[in-house]
Protein backbone atom coordinates (compact mmCIF):
# COMPACT_ATOMS: atom_id res chain seq x y z
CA UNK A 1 -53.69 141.85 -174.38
CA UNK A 2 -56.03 139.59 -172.27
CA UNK A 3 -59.09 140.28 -170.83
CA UNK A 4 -61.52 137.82 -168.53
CA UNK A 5 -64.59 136.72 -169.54
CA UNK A 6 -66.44 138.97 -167.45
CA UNK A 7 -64.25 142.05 -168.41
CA UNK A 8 -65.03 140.89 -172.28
CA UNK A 9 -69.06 140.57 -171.34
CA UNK A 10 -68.74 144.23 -170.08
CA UNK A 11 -67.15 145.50 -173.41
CA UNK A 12 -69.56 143.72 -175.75
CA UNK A 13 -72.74 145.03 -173.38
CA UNK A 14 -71.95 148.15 -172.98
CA UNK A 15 -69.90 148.73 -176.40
CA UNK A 16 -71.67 146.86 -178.54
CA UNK A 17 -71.34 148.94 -181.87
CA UNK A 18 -67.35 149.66 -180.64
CA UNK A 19 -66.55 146.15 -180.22
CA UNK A 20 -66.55 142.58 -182.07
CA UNK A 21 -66.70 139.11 -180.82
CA UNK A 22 -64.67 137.07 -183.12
CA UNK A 23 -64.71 133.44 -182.52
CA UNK A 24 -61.74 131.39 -184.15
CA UNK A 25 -62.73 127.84 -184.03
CA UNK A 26 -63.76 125.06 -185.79
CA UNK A 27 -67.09 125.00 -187.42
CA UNK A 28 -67.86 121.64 -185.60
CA UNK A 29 -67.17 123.13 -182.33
CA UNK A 30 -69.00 125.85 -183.13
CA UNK A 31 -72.01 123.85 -183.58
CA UNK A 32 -71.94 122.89 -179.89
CA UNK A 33 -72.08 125.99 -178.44
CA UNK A 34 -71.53 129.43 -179.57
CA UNK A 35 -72.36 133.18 -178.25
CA UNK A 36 -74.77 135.05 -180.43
CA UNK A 37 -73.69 138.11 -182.19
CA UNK A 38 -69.92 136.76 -182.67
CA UNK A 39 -68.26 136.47 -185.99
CA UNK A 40 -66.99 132.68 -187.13
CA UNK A 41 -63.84 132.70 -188.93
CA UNK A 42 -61.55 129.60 -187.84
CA UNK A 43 -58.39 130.08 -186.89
CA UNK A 44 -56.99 128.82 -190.27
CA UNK A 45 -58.86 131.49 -192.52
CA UNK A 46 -57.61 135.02 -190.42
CA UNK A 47 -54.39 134.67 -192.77
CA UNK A 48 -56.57 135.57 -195.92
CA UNK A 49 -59.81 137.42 -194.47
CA UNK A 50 -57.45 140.35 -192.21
CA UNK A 51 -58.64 142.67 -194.28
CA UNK A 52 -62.29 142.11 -193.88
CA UNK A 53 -61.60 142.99 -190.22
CA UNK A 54 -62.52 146.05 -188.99
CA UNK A 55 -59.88 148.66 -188.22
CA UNK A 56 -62.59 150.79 -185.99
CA UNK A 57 -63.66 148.58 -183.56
CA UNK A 58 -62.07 146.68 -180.70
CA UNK A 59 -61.80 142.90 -181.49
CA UNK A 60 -62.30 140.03 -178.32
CA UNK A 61 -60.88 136.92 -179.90
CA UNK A 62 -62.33 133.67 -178.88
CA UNK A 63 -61.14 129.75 -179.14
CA UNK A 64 -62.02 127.08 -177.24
CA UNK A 65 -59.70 127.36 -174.02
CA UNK A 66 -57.59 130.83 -174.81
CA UNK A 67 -54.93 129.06 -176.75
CA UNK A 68 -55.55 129.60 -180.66
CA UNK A 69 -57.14 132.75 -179.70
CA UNK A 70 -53.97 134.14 -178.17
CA UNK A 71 -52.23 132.96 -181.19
CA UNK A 72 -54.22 135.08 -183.06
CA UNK A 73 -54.35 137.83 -181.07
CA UNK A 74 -50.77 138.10 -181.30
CA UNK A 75 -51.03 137.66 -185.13
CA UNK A 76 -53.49 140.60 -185.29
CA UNK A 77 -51.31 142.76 -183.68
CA UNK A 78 -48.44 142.05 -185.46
CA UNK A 79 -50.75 142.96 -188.56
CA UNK A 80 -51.38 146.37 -187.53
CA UNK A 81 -54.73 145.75 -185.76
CA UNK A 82 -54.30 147.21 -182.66
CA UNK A 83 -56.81 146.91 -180.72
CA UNK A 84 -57.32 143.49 -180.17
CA UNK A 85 -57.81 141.13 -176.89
CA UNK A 86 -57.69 137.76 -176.37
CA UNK A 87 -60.34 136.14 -173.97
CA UNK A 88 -58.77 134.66 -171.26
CA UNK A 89 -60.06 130.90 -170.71
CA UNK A 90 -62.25 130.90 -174.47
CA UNK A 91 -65.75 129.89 -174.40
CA UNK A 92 -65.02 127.09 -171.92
CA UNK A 93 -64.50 130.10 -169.13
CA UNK A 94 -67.78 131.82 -170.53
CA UNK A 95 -69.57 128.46 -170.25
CA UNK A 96 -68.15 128.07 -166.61
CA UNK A 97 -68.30 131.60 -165.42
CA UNK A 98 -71.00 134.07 -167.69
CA UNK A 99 -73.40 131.68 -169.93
CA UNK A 100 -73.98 128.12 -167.53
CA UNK A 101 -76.63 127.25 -170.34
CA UNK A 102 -73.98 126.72 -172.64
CA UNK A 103 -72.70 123.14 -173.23
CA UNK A 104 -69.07 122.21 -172.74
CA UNK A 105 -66.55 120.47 -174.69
C-alpha cells in the first residue's frame, strides 16, 4: 500500500500513461512546490470527485509528509479503487531524496 519515493519516480517514468500522480493538499501548499504532471485535488474534495478517478490506471497519492495521503489511500481502497499507493514520506521525501530543487515546507 506504500511505496518510496524512488519506487513511485520509477512507476511514473517508466509507466507514465499506466499511472497517476495525485497530489492531495492544500492549494497554498501547492503553490510552494509541486511535481509537474500530478493531479491537485485536496484532500477534502476526493469524497465528491471519486468518480472522476480513473479505474485503469494505478494512482500514487501524495500529501505533504505521507499522512493525509495514507488517509486517502485507505479511503480509495475502501471505495473500490484498487490500485492505489500511498507515497511514503509525501513531497517532503521527494524534495529530500528525488527533486533537491524543490522548496520545503
Amino acid at each position: 500500500m506504500e511505496l518510496s519515493v524512488e519506487a513511485a519516480r520509477q512507476l511514473l517514468e517508466s509507466e507514465p500513461g499506466a499511472t497517476l500522480l495525485l497530489d492531495v493538499r492544500e492549494a497554498s501548499e501547492l503553490a510552494i512546490c509541486s511535481i509537474a504532471g500530478a493531479v491537485h485535488i485536496p484532500m477534502r474534495e476526493i469524497p465528491g470527485r471519486l468518480d472522476t478517478l480513473p479505474r485503469d490506471r494505478h494512482i500514487l497519492v501524495l500529501c505533504h509528509h505521507g499522512s493525509r495521503s495514507q488517509r486517502v489511500t485507505q479511503f480509495l481502497r475502501h471505495n473500490g479503487l484498487a490500485n492505489v499507493s500511498n507515497i511514503e514520506g509525501g513531497i517532503n521525501a521527494w524534495a529530500e531524496r528525488i527533486d533537491p530543487g524543490l522548496a520545503c515546507y
